[in-house]
C-alpha atoms as a PDB file:
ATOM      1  CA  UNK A   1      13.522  -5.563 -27.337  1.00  0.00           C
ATOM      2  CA  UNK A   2      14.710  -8.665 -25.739  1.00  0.00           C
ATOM      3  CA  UNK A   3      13.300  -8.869 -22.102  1.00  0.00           C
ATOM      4  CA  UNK A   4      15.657 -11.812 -21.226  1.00  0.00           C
ATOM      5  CA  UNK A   5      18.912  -9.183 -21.541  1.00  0.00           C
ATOM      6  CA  UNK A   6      16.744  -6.732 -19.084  1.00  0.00           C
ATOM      7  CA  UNK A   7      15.744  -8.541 -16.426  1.00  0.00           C
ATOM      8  CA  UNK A   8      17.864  -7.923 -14.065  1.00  0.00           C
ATOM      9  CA  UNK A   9      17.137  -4.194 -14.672  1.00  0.00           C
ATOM     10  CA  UNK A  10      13.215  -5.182 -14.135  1.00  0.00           C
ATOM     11  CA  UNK A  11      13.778  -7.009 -10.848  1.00  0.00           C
ATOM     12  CA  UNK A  12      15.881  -4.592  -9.062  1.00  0.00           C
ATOM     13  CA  UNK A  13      13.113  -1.913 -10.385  1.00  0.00           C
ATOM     14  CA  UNK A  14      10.531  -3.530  -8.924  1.00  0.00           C
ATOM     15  CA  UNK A  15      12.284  -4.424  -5.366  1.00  0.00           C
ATOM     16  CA  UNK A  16      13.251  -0.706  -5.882  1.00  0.00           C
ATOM     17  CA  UNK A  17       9.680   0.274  -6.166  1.00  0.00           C
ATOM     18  CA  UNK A  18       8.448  -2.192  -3.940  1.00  0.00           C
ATOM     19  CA  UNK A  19      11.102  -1.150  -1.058  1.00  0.00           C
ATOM     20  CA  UNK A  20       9.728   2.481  -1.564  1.00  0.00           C
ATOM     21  CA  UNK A  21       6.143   1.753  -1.398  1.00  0.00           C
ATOM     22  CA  UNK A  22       6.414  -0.113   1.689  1.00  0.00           C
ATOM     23  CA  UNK A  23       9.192   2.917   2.940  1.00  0.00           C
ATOM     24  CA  UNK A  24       6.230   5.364   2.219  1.00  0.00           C
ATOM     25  CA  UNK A  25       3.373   3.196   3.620  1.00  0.00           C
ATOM     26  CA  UNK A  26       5.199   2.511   6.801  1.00  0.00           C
ATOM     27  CA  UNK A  27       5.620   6.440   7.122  1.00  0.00           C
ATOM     28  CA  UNK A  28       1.654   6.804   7.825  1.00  0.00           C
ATOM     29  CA  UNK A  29       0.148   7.613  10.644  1.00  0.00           C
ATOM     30  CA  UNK A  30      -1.988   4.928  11.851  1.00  0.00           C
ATOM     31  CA  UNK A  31      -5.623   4.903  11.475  1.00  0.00           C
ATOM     32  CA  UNK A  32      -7.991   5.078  14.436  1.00  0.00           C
ATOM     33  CA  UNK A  33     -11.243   3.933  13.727  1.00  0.00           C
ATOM     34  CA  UNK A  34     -13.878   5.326  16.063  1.00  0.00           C
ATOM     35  CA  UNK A  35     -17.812   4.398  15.358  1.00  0.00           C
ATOM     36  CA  UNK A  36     -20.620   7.126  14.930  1.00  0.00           C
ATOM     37  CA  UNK A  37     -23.188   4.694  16.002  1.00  0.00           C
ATOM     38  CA  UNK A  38     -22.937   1.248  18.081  1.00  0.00           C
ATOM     39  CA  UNK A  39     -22.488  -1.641  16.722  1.00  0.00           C
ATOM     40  CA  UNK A  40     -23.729  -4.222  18.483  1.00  0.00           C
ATOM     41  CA  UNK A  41     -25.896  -4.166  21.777  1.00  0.00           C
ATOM     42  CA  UNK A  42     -25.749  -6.812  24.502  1.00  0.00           C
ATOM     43  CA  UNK A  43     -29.418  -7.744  24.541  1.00  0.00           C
ATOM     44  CA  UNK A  44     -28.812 -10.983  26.186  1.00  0.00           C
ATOM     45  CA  UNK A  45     -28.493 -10.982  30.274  1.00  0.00           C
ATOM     46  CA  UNK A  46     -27.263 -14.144  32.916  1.00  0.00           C
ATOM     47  CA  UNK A  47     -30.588 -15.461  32.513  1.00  0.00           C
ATOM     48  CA  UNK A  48     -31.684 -14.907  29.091  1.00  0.00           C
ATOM     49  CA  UNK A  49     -30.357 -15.720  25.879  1.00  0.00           C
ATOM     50  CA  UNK A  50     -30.599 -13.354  22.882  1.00  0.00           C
ATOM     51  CA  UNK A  51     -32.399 -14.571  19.631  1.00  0.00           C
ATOM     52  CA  UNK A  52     -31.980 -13.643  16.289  1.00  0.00           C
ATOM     53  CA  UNK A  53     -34.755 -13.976  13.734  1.00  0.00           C
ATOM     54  CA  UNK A  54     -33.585 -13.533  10.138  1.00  0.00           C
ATOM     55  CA  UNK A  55     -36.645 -12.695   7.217  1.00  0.00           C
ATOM     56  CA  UNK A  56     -36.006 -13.103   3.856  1.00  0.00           C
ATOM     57  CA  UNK A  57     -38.611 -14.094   0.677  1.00  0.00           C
ATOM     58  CA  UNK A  58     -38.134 -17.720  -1.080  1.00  0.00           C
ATOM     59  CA  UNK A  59     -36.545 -17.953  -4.317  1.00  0.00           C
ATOM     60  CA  UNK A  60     -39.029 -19.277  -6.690  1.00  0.00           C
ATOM     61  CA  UNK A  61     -37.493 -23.500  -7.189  1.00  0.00           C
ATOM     62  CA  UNK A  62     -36.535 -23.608 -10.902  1.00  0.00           C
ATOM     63  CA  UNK A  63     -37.237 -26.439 -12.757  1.00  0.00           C
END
């Protein structure tokens, strides 16, 4: 089969399949995201500022 004779067949195809995808994806509701558990706290104040300490074990050095 010579894809050169088809591909005008193949592009309006895809637009064809791309038009419906984005048809069918605009058709959604849209999502509302609400969180089970906070996210984030505000554990710094006016006079206070909040610190972070981050713990992690070396990587052995390779030689």
């Amino acid at each position: 089969m010579n894809i050169h004779k088809h591909m005008e067949a193949i592009f309006v195809v895809t637009l064809a399949t791309l038009g419906a995808g984005k048809f069918a994806l605009d058709s959604l509701p849209e999502a509302k995201a609400k969180p089970s558990v906070p996210v984030a706290r505000n554990v710094a104040s006016g006079a206070t500022m909040a610190v972070v300490i981050v713990r992690a074990p070396r990587l052995p050095r390779q030689p």
